[in-house]
PDB file of N, CA and C in Angstrom:
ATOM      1  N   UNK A   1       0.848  -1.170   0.000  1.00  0.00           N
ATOM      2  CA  UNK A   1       0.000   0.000   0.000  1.00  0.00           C
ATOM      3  C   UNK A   1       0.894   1.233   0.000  1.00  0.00           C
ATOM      4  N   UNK A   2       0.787   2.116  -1.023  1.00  0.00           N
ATOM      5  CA  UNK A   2       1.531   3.410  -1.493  1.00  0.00           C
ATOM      6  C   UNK A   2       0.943   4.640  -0.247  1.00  0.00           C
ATOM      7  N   UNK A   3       1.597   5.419   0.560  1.00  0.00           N
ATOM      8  CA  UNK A   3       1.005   5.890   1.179  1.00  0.00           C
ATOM      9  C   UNK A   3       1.385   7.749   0.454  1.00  0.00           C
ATOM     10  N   UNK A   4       0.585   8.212  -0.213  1.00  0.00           N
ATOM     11  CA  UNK A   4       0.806   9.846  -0.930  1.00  0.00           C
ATOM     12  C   UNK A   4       0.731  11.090   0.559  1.00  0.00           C
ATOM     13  N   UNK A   5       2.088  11.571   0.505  1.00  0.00           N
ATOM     14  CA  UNK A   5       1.843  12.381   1.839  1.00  0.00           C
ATOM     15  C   UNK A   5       1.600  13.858   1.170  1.00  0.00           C
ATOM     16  N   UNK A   6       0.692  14.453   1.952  1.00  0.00           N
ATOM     17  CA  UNK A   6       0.580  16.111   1.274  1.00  0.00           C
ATOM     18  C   UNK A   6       1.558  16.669   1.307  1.00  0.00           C
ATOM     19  N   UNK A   7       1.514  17.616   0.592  1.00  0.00           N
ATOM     20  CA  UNK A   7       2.731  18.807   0.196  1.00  0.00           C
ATOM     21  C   UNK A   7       2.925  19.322   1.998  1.00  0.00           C
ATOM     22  N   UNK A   8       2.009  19.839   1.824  1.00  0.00           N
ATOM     23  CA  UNK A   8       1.723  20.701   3.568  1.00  0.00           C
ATOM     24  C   UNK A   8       2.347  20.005   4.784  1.00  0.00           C
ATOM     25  N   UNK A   9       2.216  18.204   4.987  1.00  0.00           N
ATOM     26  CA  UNK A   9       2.568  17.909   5.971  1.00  0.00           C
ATOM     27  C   UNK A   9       4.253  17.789   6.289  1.00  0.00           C
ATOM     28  N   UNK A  10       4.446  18.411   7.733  1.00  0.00           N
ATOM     29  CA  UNK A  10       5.912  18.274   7.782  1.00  0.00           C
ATOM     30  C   UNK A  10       6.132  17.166   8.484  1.00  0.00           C
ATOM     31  N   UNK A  11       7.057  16.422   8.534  1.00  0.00           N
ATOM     32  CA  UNK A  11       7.765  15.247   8.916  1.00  0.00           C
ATOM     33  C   UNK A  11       8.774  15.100   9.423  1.00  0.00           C
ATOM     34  N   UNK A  12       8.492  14.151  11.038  1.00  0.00           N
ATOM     35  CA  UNK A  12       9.190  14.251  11.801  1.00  0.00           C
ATOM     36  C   UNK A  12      10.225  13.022  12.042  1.00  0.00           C
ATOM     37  N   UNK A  13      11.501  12.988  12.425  1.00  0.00           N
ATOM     38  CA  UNK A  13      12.124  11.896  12.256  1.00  0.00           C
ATOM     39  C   UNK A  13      11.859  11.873  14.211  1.00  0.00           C
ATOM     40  N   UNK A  14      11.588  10.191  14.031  1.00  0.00           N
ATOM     41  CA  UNK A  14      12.053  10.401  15.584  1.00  0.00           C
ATOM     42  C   UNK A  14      12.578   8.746  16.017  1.00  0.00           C
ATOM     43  N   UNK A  15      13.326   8.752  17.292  1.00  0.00           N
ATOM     44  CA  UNK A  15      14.020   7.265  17.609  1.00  0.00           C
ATOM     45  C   UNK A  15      12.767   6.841  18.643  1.00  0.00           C
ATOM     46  N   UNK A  16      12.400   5.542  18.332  1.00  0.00           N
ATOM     47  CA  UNK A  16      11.567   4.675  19.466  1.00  0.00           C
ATOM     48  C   UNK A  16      12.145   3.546  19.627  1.00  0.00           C
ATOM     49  N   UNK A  17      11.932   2.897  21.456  1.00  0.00           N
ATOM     50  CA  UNK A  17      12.319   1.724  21.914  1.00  0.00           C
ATOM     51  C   UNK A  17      11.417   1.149  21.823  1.00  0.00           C
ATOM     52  N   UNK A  18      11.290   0.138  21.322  1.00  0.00           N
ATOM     53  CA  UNK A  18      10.210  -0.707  20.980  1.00  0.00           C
ATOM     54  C   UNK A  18      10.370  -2.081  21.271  1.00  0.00           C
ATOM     55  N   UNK A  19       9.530  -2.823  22.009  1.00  0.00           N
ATOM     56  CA  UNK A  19       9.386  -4.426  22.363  1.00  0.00           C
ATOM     57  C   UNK A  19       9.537  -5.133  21.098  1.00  0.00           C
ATOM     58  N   UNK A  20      10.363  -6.124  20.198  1.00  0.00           N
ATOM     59  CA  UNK A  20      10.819  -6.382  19.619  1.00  0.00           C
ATOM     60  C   UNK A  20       9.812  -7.119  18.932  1.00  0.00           C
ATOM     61  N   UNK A  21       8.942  -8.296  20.111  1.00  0.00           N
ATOM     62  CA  UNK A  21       8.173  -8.589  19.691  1.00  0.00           C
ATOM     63  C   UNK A  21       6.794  -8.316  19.391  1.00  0.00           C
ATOM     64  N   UNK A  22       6.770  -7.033  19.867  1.00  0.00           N
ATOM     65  CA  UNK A  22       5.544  -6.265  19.842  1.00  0.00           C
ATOM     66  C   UNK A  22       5.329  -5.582  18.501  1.00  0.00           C
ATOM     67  N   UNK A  23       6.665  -5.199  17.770  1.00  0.00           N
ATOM     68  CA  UNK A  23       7.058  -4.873  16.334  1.00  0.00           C
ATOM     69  C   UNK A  23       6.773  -5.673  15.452  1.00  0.00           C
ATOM     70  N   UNK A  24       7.515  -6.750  15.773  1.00  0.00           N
ATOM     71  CA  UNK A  24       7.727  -8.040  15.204  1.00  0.00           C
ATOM     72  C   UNK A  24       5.587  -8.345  14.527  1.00  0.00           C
ATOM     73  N   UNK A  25       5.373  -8.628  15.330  1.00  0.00           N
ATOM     74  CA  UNK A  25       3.663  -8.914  15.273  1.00  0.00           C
ATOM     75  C   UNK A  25       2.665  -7.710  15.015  1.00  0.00           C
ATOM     76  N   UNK A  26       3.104  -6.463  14.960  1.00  0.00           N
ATOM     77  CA  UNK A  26       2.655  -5.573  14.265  1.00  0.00           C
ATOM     78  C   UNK A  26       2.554  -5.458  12.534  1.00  0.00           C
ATOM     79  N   UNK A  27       4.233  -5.561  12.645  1.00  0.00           N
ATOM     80  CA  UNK A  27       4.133  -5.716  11.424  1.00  0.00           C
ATOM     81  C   UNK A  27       3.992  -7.125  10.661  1.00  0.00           C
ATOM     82  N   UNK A  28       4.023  -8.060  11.046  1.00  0.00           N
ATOM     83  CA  UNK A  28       3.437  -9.193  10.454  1.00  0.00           C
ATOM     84  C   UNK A  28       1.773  -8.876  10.155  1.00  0.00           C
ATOM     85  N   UNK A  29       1.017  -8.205  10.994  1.00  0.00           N
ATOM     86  CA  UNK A  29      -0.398  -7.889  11.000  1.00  0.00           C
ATOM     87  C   UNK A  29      -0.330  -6.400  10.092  1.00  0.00           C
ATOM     88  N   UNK A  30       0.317  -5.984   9.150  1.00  0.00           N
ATOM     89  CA  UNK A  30       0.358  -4.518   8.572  1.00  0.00           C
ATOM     90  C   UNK A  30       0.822  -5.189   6.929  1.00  0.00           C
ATOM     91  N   UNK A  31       1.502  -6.305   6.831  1.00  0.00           N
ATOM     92  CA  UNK A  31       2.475  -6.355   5.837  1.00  0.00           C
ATOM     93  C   UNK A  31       3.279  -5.571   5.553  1.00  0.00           C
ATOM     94  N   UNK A  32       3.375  -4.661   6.559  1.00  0.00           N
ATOM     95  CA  UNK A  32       4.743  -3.487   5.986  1.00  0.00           C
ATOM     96  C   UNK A  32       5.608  -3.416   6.941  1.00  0.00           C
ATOM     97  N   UNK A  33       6.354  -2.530   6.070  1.00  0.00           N
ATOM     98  CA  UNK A  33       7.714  -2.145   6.891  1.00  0.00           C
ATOM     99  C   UNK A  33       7.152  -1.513   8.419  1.00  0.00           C
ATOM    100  N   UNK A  34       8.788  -1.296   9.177  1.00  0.00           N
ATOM    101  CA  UNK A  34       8.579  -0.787  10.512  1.00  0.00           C
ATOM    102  C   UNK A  34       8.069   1.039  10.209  1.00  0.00           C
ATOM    103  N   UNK A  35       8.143   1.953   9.636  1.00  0.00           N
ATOM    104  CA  UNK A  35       7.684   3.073   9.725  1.00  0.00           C
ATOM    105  C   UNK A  35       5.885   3.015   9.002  1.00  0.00           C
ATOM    106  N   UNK A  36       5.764   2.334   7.722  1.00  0.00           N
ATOM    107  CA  UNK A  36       4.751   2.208   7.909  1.00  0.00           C
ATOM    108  C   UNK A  36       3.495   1.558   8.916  1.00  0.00           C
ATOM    109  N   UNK A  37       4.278   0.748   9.430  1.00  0.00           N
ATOM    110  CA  UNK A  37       3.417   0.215  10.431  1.00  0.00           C
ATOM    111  C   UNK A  37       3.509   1.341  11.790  1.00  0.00           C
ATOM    112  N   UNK A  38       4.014   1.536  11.984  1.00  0.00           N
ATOM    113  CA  UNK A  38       4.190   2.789  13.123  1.00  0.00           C
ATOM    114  C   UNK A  38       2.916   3.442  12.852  1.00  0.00           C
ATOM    115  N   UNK A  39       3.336   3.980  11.664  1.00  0.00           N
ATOM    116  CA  UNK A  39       2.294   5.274  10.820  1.00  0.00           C
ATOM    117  C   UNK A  39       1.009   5.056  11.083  1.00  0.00           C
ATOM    118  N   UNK A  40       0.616   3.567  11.105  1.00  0.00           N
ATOM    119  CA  UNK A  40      -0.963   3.261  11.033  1.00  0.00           C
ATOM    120  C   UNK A  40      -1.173   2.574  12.436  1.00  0.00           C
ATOM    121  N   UNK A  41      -0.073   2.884  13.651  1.00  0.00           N
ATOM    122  CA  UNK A  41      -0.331   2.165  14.700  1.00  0.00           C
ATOM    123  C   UNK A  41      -0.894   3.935  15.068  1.00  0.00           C
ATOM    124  N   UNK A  42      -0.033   4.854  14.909  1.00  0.00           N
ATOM    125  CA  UNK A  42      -0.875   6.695  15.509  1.00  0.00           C
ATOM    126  C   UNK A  42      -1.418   6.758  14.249  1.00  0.00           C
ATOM    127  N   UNK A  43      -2.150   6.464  13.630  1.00  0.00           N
ATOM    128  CA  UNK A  43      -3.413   7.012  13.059  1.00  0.00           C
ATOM    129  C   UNK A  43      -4.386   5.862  13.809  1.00  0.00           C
ATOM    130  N   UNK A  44      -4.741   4.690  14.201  1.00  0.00           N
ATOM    131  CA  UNK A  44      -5.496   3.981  14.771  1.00  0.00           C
ATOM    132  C   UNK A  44      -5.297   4.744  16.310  1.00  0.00           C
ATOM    133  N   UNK A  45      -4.479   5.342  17.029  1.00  0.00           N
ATOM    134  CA  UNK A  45      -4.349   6.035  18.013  1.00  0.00           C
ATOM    135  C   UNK A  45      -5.302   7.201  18.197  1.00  0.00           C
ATOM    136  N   UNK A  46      -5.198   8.021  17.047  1.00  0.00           N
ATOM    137  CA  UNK A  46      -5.893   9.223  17.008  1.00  0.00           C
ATOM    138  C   UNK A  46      -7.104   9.114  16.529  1.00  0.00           C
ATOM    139  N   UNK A  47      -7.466   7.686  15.686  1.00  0.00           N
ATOM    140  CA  UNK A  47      -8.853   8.212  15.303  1.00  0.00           C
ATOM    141  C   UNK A  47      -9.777   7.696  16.820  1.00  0.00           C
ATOM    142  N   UNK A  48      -9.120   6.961  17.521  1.00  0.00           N
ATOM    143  CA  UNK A  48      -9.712   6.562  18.553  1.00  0.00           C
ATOM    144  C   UNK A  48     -10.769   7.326  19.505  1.00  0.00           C
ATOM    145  N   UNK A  49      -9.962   8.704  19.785  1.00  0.00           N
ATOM    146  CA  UNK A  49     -10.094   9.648  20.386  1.00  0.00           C
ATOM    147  C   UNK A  49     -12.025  10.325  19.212  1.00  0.00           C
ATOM    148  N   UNK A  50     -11.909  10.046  18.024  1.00  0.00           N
ATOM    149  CA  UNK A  50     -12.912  10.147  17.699  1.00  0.00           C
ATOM    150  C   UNK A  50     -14.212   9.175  17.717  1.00  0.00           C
ATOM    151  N   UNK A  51     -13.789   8.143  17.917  1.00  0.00           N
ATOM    152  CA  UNK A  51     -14.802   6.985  17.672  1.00  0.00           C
ATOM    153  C   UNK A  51     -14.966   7.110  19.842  1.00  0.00           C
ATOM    154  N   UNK A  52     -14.622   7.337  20.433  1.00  0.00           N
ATOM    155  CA  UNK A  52     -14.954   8.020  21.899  1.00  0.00           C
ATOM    156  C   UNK A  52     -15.724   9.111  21.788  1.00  0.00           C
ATOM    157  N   UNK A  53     -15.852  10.084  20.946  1.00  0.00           N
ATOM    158  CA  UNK A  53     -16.773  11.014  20.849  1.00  0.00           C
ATOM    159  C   UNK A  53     -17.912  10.656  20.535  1.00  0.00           C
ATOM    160  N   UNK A  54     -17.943   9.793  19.203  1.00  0.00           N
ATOM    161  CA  UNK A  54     -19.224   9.732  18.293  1.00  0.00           C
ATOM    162  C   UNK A  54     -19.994   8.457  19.164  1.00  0.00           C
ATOM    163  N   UNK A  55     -19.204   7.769  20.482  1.00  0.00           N
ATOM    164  CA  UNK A  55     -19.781   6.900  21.164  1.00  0.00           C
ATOM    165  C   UNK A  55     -20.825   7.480  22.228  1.00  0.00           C
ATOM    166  N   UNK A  56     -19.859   8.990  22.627  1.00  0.00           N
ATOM    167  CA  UNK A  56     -20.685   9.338  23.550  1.00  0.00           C
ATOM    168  C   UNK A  56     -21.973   9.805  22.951  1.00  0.00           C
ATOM    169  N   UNK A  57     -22.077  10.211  21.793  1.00  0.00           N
ATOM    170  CA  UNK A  57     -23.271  10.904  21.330  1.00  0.00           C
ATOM    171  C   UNK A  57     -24.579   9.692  21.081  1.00  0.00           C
ATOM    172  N   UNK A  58     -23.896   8.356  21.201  1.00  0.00           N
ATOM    173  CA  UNK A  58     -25.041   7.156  21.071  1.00  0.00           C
ATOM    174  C   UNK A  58     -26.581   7.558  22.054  1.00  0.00           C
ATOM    175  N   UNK A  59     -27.427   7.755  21.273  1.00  0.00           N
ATOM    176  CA  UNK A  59     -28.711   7.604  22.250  1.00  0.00           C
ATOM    177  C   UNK A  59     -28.826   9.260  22.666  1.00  0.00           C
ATOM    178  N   UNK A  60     -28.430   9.749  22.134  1.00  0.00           N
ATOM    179  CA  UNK A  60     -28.426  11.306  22.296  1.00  0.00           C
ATOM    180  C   UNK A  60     -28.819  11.852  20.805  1.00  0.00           C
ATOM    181  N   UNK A  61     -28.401  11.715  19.969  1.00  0.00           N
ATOM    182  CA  UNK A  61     -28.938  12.228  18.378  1.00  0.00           C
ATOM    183  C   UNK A  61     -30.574  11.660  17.771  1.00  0.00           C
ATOM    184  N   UNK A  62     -31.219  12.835  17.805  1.00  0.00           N
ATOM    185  CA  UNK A  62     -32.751  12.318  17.429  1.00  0.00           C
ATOM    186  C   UNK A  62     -33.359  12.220  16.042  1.00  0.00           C
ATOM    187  N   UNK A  63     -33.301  11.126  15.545  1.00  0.00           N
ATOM    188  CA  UNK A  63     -33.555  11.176  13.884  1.00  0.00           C
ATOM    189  C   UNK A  63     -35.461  11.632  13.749  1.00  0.00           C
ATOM    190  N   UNK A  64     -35.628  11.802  12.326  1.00  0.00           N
ATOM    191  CA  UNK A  64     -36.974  12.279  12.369  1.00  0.00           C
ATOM    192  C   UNK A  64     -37.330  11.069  11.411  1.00  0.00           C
ATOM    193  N   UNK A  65     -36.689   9.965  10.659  1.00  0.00           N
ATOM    194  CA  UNK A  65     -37.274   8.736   9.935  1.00  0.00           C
ATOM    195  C   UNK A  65     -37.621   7.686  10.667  1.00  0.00           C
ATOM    196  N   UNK A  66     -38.499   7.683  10.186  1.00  0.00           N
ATOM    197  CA  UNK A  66     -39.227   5.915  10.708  1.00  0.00           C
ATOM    198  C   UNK A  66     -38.411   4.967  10.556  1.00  0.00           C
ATOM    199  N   UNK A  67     -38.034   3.656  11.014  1.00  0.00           N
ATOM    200  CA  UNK A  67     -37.336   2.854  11.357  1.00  0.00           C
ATOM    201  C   UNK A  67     -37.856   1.870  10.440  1.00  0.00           C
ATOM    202  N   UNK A  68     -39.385   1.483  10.810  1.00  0.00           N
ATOM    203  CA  UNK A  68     -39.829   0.711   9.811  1.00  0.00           C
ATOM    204  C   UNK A  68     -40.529   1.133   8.872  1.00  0.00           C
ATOM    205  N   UNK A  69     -40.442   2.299   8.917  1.00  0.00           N
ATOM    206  CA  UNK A  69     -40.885   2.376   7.473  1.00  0.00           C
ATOM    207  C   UNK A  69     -39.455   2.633   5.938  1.00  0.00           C
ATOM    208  N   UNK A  70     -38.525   2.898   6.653  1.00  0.00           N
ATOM    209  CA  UNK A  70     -37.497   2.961   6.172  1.00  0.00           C
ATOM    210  C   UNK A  70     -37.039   1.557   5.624  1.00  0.00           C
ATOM    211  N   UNK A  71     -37.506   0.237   6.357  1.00  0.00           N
ATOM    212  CA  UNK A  71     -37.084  -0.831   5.946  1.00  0.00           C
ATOM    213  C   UNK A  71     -38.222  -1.586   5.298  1.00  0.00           C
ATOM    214  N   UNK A  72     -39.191  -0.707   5.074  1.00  0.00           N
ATOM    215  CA  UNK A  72     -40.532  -1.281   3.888  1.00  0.00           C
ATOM    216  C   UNK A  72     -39.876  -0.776   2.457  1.00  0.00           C
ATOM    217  N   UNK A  73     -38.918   0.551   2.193  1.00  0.00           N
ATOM    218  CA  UNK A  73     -38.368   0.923   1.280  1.00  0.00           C
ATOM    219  C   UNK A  73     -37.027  -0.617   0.094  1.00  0.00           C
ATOM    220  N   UNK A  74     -37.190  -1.474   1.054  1.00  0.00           N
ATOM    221  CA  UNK A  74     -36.203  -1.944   0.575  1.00  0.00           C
ATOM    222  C   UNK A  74     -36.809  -2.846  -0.405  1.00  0.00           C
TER     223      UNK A  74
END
């Protein structure tokens, strides 16, 4: 998987200690190299922080469609 980075984003080099085998089985579960797999271990980090938001809003957002009548449409 080709990953296209924007013009805009700047890029940071940085050193991590990392459990060998914790790498090891990351990237066996990524098929990629060690920076790409990094890459998609903080983006699964950060979107987290969103899928915690859109959890709290469960049972709080009030739709105005019918449920079943929405599934007579099908």
């Amino acid at each position: 998987m080709l990953v296209y980075l924007r013009m805009h984003e700047h890029i940071r080099k940085v050193t991590v200690h990392l459990p060998e085998d914790l790498l090891e089985r990351a990237q066996k579960a990524t098929g990629e190299g060690v920076t790409e797999t990094v890459r998609q271990g903080l983006r699964l980090v950060a979107a987290g922080e969103v899928y915690r938001r859109v959890a709290r809003l469960r049972g709080g957002v009030r739709f105005s469609i019918d449920l079943a009548q929405l599934r007579e449409d099908r």
